[in-house]
C-alpha atoms as a PDB file:
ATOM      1  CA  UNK A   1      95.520  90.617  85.401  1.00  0.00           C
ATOM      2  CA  UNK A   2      95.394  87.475  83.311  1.00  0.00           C
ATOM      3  CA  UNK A   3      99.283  88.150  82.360  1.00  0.00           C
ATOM      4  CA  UNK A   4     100.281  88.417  86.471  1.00  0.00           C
ATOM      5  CA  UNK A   5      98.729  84.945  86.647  1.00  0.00           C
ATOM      6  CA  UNK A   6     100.374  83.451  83.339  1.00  0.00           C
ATOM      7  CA  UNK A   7     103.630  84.400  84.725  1.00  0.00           C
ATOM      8  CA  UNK A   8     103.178  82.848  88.177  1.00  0.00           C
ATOM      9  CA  UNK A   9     101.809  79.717  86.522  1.00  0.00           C
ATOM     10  CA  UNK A  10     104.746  79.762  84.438  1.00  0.00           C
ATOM     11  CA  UNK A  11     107.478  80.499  87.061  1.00  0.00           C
ATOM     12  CA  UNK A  12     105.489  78.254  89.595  1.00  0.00           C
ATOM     13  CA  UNK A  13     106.030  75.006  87.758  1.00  0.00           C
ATOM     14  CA  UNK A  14     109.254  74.297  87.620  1.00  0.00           C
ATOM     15  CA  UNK A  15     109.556  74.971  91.500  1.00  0.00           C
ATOM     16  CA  UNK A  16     107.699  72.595  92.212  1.00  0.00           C
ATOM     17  CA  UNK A  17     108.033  70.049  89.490  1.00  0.00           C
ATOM     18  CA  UNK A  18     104.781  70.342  87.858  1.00  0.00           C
ATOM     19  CA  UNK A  19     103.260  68.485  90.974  1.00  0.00           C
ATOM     20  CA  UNK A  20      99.348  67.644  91.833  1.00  0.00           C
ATOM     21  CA  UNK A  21      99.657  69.680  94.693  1.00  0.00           C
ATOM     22  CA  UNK A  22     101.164  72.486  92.140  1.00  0.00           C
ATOM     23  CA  UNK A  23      97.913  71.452  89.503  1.00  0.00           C
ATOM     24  CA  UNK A  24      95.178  71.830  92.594  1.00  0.00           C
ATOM     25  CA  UNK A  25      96.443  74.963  93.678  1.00  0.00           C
ATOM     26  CA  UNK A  26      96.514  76.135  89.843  1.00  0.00           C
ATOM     27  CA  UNK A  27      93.249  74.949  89.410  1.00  0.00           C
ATOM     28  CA  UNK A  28      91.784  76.242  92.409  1.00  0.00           C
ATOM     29  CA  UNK A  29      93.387  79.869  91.886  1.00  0.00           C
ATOM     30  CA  UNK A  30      91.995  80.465  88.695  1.00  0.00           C
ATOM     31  CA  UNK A  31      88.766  79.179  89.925  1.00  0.00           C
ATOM     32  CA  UNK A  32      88.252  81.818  92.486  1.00  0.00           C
ATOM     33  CA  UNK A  33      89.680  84.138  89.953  1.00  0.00           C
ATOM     34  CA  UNK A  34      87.026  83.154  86.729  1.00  0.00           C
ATOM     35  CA  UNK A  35      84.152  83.198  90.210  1.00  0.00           C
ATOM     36  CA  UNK A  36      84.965  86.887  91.402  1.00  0.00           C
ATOM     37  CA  UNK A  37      85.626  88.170  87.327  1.00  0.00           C
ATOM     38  CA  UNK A  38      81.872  86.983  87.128  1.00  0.00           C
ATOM     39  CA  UNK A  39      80.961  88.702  90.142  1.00  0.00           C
ATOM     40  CA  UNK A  40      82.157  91.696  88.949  1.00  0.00           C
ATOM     41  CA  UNK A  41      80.621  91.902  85.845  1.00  0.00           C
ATOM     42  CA  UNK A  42      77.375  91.002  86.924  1.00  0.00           C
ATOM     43  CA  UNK A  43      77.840  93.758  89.510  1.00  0.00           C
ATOM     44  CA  UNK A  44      78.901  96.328  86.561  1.00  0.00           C
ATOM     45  CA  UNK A  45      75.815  95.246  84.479  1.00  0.00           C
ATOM     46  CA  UNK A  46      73.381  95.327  87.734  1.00  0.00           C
ATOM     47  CA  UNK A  47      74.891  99.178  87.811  1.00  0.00           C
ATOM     48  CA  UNK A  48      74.468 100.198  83.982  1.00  0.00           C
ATOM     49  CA  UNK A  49      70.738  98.172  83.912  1.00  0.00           C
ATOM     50  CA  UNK A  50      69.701 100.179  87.124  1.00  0.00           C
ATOM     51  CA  UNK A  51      71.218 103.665  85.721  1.00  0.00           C
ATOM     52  CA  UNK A  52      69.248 102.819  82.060  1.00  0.00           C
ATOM     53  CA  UNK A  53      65.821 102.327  83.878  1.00  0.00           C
ATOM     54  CA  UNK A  54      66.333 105.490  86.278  1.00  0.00           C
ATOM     55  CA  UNK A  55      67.642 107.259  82.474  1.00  0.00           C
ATOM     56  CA  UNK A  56      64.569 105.795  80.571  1.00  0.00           C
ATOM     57  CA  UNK A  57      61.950 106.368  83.513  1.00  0.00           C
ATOM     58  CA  UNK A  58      62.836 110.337  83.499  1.00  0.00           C
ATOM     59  CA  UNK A  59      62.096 110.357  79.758  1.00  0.00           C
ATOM     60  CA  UNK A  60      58.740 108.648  80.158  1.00  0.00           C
ATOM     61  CA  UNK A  61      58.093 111.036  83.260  1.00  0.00           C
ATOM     62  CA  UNK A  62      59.437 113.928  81.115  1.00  0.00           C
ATOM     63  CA  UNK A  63      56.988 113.265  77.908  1.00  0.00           C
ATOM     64  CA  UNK A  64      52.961 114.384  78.886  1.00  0.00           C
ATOM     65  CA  UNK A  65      51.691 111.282  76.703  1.00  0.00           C
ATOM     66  CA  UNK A  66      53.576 108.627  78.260  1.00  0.00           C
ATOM     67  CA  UNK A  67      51.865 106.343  80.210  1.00  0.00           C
ATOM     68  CA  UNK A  68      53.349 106.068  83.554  1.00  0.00           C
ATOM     69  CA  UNK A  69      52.304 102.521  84.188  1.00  0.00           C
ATOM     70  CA  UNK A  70      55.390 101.744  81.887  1.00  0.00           C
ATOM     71  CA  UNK A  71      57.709 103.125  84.466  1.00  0.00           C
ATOM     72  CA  UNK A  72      56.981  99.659  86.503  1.00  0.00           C
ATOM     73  CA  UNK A  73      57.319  97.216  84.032  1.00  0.00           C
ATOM     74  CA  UNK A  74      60.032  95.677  86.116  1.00  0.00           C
ATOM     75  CA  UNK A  75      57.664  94.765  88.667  1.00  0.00           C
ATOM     76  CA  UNK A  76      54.678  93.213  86.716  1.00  0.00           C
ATOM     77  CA  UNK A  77      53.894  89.739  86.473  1.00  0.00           C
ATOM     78  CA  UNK A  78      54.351  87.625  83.206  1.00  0.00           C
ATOM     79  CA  UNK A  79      50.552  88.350  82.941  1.00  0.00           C
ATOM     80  CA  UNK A  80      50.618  91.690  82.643  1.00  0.00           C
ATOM     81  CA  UNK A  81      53.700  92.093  80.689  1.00  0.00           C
ATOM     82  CA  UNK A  82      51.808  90.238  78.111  1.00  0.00           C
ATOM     83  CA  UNK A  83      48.514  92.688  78.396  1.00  0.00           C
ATOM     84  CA  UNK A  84      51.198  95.152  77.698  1.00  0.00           C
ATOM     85  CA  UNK A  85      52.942  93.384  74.994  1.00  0.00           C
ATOM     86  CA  UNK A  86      49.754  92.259  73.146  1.00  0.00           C
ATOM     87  CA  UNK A  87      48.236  95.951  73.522  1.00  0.00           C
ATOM     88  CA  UNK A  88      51.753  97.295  71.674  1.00  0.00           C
ATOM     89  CA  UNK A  89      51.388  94.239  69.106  1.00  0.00           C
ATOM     90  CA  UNK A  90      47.781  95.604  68.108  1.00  0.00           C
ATOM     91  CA  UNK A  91      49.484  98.858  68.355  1.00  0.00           C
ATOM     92  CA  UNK A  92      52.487  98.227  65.817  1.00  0.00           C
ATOM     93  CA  UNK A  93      50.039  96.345  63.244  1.00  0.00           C
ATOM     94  CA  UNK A  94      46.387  97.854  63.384  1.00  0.00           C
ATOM     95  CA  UNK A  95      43.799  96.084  62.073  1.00  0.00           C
ATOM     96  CA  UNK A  96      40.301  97.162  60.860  1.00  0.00           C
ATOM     97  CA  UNK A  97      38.509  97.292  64.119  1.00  0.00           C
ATOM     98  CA  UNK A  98      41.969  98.698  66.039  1.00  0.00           C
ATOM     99  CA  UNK A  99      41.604 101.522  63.416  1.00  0.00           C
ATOM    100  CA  UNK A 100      37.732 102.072  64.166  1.00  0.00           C
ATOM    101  CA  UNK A 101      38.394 102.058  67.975  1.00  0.00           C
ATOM    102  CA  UNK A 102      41.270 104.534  67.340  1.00  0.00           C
ATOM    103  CA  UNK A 103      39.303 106.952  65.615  1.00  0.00           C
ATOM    104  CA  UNK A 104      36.425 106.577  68.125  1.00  0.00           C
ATOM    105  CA  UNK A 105      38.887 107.366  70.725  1.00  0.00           C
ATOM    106  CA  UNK A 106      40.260 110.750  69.401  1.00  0.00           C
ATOM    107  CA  UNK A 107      36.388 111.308  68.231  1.00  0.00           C
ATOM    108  CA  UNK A 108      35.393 111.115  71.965  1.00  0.00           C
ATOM    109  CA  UNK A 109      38.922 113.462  72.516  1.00  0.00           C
ATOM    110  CA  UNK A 110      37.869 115.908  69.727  1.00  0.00           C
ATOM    111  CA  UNK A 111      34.171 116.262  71.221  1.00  0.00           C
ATOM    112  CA  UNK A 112      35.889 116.825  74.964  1.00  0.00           C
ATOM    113  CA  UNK A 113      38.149 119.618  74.013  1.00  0.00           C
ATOM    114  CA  UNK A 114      35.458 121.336  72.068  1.00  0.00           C
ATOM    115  CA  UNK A 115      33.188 121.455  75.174  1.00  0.00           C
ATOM    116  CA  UNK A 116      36.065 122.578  77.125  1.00  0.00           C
ATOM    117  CA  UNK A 117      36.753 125.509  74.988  1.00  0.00           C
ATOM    118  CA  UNK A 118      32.953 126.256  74.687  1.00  0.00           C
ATOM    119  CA  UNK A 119      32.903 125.894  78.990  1.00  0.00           C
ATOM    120  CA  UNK A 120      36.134 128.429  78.793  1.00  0.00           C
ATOM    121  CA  UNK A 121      34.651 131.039  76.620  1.00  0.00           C
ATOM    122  CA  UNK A 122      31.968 131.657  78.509  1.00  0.00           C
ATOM    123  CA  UNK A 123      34.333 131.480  81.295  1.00  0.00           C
ATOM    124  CA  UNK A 124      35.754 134.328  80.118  1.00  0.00           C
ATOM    125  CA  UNK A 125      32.752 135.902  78.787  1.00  0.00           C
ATOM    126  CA  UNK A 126      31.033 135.890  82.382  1.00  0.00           C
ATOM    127  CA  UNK A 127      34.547 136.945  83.729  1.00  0.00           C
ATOM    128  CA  UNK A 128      34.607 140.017  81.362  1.00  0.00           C
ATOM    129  CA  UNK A 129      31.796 141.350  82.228  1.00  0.00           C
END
């Protein structure tokens, strides 16, 4: 494309004697040409950003542990995207306390599943009988 327009630059001038008139319309033509090239390849990136989030938001839908509220991040205010980004901050570099609540947290899961196979063996135990 940028070749086509080289050569009519190049065989333009001369026709018309390296005018203003000739210099405008030069000017003007690549204009519109440099204004659409950018529309285009903001329209190509709009395409591959939109088929990345439908790509990433099947994974998180696909994995049981995700958390689902990530498949929205788009649409959260700067607020929350900072909750979010200060949670994965205390996330990425635990300290003390982060560890203690971590371990109280899969304590708490730990004690649940236990009562849930105690509530499903005698479950089974009634339904045996």
């Amino acid at each position: 494309m940028a070749c086509v327009v080289i050569v009519i630059w190049a065989a333009c001038g001369p026709a018309f004697h390296y005018s203003d008139t000739w210099q405008l319309i030069i000017n003007t033509g690549t204009g519109i040409i440099t204004f659409l090239m950018v529309i285009l390849i903001q329209n190509t990136q709009n395409r591959d950003m939109a088929a990345l989030h439908l790509k990433l938001g099947e994974l998180i839908r696909a994995d049981q542990s995700a958390r689902n509220k990530l498949l929205t991040l788009e649409d959260m205010t700067q607020t929350e995207l900072e909750q979010v980004k200060t949670s994965f901050a205390r996330i990425a570099a635990p300290d003390k306390e982060s560890l203690r609540e971590a371990v109280d947290v899969l304590e708490s899961a730990g004690e649940d599943i236990e009562s849930a196979k105690e509530k499903m063996n005698a479950s089974l135990k009634v339904v045996e009988k």
